[in-house]
PDB file of N, CA and C in Angstrom:
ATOM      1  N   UNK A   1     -27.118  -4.370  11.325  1.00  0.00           N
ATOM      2  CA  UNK A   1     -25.820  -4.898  10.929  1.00  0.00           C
ATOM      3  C   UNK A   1     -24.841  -3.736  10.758  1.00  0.00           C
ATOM      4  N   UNK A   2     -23.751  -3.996  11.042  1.00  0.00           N
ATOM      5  CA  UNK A   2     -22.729  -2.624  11.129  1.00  0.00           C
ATOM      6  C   UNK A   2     -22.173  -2.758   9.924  1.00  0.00           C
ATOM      7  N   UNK A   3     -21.948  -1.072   9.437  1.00  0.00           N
ATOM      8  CA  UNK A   3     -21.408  -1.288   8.201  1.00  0.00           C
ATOM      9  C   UNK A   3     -19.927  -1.415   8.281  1.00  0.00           C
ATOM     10  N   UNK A   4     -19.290  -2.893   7.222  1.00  0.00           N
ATOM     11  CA  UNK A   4     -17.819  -2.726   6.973  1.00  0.00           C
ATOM     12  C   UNK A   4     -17.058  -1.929   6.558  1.00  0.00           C
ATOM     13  N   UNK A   5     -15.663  -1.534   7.004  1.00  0.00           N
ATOM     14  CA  UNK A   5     -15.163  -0.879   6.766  1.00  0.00           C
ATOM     15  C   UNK A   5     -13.816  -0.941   5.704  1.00  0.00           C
ATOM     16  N   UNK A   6     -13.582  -0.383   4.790  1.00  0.00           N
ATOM     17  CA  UNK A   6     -12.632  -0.664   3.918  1.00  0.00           C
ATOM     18  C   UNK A   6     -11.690   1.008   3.553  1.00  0.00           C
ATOM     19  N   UNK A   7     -10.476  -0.570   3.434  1.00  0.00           N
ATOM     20  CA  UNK A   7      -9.376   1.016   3.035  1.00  0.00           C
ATOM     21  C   UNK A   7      -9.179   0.674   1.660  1.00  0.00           C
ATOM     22  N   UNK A   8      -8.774   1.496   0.896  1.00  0.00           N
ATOM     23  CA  UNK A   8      -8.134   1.708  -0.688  1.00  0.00           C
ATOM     24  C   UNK A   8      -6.773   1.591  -0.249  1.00  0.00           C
ATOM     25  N   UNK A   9      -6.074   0.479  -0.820  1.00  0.00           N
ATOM     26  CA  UNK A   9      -4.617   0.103  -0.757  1.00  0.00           C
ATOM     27  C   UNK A   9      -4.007   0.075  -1.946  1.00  0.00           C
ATOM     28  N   UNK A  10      -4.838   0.470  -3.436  1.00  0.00           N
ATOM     29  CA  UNK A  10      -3.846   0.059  -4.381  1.00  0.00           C
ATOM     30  C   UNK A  10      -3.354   0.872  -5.312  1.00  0.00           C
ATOM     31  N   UNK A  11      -2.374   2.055  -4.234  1.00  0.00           N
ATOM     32  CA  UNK A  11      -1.242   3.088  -4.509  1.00  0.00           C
ATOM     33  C   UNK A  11      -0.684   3.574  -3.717  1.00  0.00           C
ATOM     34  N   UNK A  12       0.495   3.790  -3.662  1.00  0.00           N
ATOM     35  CA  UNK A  12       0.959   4.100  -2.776  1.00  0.00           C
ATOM     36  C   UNK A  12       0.137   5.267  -1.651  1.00  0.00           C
ATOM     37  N   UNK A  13      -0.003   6.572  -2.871  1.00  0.00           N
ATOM     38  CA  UNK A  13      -1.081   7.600  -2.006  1.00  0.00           C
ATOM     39  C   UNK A  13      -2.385   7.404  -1.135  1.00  0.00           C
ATOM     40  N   UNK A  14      -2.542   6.386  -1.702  1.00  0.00           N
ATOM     41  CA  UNK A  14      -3.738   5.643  -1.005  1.00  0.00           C
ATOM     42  C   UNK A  14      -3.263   4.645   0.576  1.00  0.00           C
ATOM     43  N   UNK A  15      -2.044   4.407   0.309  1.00  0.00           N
ATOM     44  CA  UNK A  15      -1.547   3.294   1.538  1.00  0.00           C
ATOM     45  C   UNK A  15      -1.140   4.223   2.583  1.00  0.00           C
ATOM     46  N   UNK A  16      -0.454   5.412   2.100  1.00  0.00           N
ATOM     47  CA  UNK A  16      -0.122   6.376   2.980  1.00  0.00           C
ATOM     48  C   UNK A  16      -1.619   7.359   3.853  1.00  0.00           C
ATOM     49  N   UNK A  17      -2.535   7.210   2.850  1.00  0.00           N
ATOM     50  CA  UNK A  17      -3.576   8.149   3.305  1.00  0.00           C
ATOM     51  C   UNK A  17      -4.696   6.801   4.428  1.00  0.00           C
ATOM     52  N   UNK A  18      -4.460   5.265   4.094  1.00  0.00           N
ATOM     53  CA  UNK A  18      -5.088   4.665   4.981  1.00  0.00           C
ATOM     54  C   UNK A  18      -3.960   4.408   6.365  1.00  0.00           C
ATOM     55  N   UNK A  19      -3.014   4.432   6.661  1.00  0.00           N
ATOM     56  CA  UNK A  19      -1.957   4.565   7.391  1.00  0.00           C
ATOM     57  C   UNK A  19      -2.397   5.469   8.525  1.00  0.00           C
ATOM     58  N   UNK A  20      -2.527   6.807   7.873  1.00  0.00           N
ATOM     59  CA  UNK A  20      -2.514   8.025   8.154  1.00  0.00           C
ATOM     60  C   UNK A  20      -4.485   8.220   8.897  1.00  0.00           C
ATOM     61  N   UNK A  21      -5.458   7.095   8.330  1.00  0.00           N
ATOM     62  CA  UNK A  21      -6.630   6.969   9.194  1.00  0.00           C
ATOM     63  C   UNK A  21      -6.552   6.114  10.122  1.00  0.00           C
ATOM     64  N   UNK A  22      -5.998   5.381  10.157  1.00  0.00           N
ATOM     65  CA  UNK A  22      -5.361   4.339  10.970  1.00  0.00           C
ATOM     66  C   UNK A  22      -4.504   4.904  12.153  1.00  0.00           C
ATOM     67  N   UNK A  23      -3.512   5.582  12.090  1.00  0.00           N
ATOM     68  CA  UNK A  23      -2.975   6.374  13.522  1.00  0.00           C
ATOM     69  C   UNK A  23      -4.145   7.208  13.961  1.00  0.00           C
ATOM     70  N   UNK A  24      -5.120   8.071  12.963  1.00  0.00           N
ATOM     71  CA  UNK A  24      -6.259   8.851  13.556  1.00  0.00           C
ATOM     72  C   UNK A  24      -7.053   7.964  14.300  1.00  0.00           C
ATOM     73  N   UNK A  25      -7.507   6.726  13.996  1.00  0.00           N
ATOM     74  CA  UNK A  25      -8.226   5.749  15.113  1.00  0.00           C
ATOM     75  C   UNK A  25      -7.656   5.441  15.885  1.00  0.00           C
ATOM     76  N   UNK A  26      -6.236   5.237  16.017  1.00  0.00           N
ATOM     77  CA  UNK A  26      -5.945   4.803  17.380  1.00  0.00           C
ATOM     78  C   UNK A  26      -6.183   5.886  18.426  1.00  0.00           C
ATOM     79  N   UNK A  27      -5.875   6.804  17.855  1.00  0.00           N
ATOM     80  CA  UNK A  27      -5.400   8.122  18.986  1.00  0.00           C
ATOM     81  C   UNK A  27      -7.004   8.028  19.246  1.00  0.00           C
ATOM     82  N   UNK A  28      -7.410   8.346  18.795  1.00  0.00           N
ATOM     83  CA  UNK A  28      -9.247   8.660  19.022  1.00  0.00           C
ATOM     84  C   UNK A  28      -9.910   7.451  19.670  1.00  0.00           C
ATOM     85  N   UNK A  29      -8.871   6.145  19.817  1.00  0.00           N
ATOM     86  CA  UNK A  29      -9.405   5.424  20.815  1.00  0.00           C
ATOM     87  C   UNK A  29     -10.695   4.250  20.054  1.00  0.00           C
ATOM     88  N   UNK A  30     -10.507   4.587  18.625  1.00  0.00           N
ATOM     89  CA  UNK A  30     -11.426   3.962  17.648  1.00  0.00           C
ATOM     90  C   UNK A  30     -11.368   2.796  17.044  1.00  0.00           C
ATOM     91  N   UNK A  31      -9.775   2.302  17.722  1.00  0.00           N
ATOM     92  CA  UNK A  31      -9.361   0.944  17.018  1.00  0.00           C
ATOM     93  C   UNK A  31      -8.047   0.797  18.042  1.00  0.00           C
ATOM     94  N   UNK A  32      -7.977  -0.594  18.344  1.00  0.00           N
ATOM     95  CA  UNK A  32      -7.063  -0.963  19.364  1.00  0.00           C
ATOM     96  C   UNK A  32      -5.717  -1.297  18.478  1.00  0.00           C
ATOM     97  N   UNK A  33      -4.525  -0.880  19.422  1.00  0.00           N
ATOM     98  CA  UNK A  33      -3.431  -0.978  18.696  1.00  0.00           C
ATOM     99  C   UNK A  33      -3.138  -2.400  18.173  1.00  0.00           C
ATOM    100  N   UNK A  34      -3.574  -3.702  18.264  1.00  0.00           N
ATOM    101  CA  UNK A  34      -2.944  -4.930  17.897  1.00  0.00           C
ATOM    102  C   UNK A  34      -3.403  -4.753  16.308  1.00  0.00           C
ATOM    103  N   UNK A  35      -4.755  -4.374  16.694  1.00  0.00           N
ATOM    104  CA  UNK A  35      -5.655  -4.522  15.018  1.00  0.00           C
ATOM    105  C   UNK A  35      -4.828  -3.399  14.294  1.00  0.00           C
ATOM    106  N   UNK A  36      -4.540  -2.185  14.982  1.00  0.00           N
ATOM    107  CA  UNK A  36      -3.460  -1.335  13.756  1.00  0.00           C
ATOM    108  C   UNK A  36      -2.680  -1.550  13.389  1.00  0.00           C
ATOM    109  N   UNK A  37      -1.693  -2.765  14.148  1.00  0.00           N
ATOM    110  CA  UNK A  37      -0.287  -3.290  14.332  1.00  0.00           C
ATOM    111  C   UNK A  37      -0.659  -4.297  13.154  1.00  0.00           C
ATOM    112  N   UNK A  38      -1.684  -4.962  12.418  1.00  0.00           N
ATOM    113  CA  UNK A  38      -2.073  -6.154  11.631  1.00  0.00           C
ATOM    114  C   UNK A  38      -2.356  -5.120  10.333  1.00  0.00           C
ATOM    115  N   UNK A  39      -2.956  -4.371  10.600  1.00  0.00           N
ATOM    116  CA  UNK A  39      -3.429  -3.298   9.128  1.00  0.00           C
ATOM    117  C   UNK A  39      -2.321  -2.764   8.547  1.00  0.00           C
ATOM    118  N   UNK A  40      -1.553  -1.943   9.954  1.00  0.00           N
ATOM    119  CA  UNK A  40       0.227  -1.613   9.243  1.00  0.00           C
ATOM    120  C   UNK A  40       0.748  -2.480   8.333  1.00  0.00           C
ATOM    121  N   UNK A  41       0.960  -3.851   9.028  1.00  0.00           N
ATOM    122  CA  UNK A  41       1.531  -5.164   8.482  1.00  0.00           C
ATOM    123  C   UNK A  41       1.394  -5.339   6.829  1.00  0.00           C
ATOM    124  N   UNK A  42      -0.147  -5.054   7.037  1.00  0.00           N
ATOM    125  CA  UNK A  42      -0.762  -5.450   5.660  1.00  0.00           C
ATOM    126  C   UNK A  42      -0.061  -4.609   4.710  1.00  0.00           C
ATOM    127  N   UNK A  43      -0.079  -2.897   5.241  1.00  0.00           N
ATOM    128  CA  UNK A  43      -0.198  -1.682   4.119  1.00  0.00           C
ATOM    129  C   UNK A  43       1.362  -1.904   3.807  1.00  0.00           C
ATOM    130  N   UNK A  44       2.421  -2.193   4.556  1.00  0.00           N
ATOM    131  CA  UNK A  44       3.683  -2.799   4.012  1.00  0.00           C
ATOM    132  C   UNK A  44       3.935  -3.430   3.512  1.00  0.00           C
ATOM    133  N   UNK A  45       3.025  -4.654   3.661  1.00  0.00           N
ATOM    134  CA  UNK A  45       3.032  -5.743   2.492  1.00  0.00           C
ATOM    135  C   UNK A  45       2.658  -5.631   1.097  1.00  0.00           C
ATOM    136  N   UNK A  46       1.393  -4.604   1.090  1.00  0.00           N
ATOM    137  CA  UNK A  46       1.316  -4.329  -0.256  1.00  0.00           C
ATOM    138  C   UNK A  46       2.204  -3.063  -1.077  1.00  0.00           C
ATOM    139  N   UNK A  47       2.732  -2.557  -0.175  1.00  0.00           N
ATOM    140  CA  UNK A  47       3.370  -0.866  -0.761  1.00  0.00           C
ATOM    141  C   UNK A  47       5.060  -2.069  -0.976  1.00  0.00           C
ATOM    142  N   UNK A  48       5.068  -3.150  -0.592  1.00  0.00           N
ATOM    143  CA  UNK A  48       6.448  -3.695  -0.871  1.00  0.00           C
ATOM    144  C   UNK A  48       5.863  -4.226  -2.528  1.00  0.00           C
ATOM    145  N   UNK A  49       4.535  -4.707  -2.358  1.00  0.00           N
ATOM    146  CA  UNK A  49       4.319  -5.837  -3.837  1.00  0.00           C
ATOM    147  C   UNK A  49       3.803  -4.301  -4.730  1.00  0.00           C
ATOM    148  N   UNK A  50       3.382  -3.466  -4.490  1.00  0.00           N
ATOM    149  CA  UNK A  50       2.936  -2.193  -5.747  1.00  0.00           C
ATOM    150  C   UNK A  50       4.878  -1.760  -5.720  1.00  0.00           C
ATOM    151  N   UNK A  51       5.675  -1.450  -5.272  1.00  0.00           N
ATOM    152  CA  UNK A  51       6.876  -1.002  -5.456  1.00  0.00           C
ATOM    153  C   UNK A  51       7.775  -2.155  -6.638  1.00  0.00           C
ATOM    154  N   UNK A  52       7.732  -3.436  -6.117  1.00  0.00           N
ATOM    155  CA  UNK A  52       8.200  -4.588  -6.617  1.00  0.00           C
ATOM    156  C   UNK A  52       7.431  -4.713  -8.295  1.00  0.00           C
ATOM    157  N   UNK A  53       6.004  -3.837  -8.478  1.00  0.00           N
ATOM    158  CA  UNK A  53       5.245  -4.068  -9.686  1.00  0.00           C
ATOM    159  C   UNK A  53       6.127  -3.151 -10.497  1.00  0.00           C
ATOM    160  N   UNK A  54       6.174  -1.494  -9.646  1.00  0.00           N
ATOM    161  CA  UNK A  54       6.710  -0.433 -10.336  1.00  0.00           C
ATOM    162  C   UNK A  54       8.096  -0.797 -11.293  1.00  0.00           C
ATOM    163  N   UNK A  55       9.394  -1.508 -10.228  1.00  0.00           N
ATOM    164  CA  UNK A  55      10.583  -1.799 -10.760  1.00  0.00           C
ATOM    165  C   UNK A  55      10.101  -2.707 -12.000  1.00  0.00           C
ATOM    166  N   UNK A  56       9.815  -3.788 -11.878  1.00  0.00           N
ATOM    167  CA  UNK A  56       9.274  -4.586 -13.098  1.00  0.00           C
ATOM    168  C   UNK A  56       8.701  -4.037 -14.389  1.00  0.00           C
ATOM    169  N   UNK A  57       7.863  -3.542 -14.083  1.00  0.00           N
ATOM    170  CA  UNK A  57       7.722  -2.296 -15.303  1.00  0.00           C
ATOM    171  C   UNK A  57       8.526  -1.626 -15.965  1.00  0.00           C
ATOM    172  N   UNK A  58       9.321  -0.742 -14.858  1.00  0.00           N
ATOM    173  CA  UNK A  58      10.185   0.190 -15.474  1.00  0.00           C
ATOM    174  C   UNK A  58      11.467  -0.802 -16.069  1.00  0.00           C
ATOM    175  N   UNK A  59      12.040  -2.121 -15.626  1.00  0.00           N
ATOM    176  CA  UNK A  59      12.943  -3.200 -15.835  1.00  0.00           C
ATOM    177  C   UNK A  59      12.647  -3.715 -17.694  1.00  0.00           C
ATOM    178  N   UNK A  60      11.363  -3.595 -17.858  1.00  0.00           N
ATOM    179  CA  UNK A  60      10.771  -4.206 -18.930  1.00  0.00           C
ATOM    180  C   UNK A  60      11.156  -2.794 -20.273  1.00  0.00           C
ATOM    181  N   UNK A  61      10.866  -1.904 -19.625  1.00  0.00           N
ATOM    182  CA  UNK A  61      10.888  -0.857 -20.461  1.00  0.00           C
ATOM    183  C   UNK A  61      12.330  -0.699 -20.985  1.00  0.00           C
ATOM    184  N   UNK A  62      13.021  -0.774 -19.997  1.00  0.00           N
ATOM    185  CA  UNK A  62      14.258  -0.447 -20.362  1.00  0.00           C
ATOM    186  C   UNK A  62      14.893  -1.598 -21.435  1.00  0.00           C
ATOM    187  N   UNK A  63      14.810  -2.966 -20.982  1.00  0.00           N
ATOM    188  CA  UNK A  63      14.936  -4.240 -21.704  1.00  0.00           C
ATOM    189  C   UNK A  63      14.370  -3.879 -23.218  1.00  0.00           C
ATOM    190  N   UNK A  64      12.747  -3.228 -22.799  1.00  0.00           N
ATOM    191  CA  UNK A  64      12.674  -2.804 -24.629  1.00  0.00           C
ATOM    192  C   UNK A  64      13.789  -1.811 -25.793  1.00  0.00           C
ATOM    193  N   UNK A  65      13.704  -0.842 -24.670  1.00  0.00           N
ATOM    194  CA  UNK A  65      14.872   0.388 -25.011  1.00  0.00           C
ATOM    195  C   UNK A  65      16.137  -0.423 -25.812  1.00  0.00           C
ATOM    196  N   UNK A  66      16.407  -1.168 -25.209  1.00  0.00           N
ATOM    197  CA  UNK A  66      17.826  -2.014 -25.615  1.00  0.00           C
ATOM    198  C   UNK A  66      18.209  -2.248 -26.631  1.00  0.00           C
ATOM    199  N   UNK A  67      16.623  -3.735 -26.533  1.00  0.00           N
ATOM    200  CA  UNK A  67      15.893  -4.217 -27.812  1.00  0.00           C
ATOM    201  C   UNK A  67      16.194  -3.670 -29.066  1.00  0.00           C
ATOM    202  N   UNK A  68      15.602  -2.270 -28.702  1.00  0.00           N
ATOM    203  CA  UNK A  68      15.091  -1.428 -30.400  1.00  0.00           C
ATOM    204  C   UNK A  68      16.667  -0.983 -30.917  1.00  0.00           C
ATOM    205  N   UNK A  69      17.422  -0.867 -29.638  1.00  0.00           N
ATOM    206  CA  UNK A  69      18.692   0.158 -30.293  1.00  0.00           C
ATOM    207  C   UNK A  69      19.853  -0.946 -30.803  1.00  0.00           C
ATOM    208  N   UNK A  70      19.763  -2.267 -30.252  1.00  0.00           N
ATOM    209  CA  UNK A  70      20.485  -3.222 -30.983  1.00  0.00           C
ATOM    210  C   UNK A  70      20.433  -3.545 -32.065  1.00  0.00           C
TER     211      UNK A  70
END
């Protein structure tokens, strides 16, 4: 049975560094471009929802900041 393969997607450094194995397979002929063209897809989709987490956070913080000084 072949072993599966998995990327770490949940940080940015991590989306950039599976990205970045992902152009190394294509070139090397190790993965066909449609399937990289679907993995890209993905690593944008999540670097949009970890970015969208970041603002929310920092949105909340500030809302506290407010809070305390009112």
């Amino acid at each position: 049975m072949p072993r599966r393969k998995c990327l770490k997607l949940d940080t940015p450094q991590a989306v950039r560094k599976a990205l970045a194995r992902v152009a190394n397979m294509v070139l090397n002929g190790e993965l066909d471009t449609k399937s990289a063209n679907s993995i890209i897809l993905a690593c944008n989709a999540i670097l949009s929802g970890i970015r969208t987490d970041e603002y929310e956070k920092k949105l909340a913080e500030l809302e506290q900041i407010l809070n305390e000084k009112s």
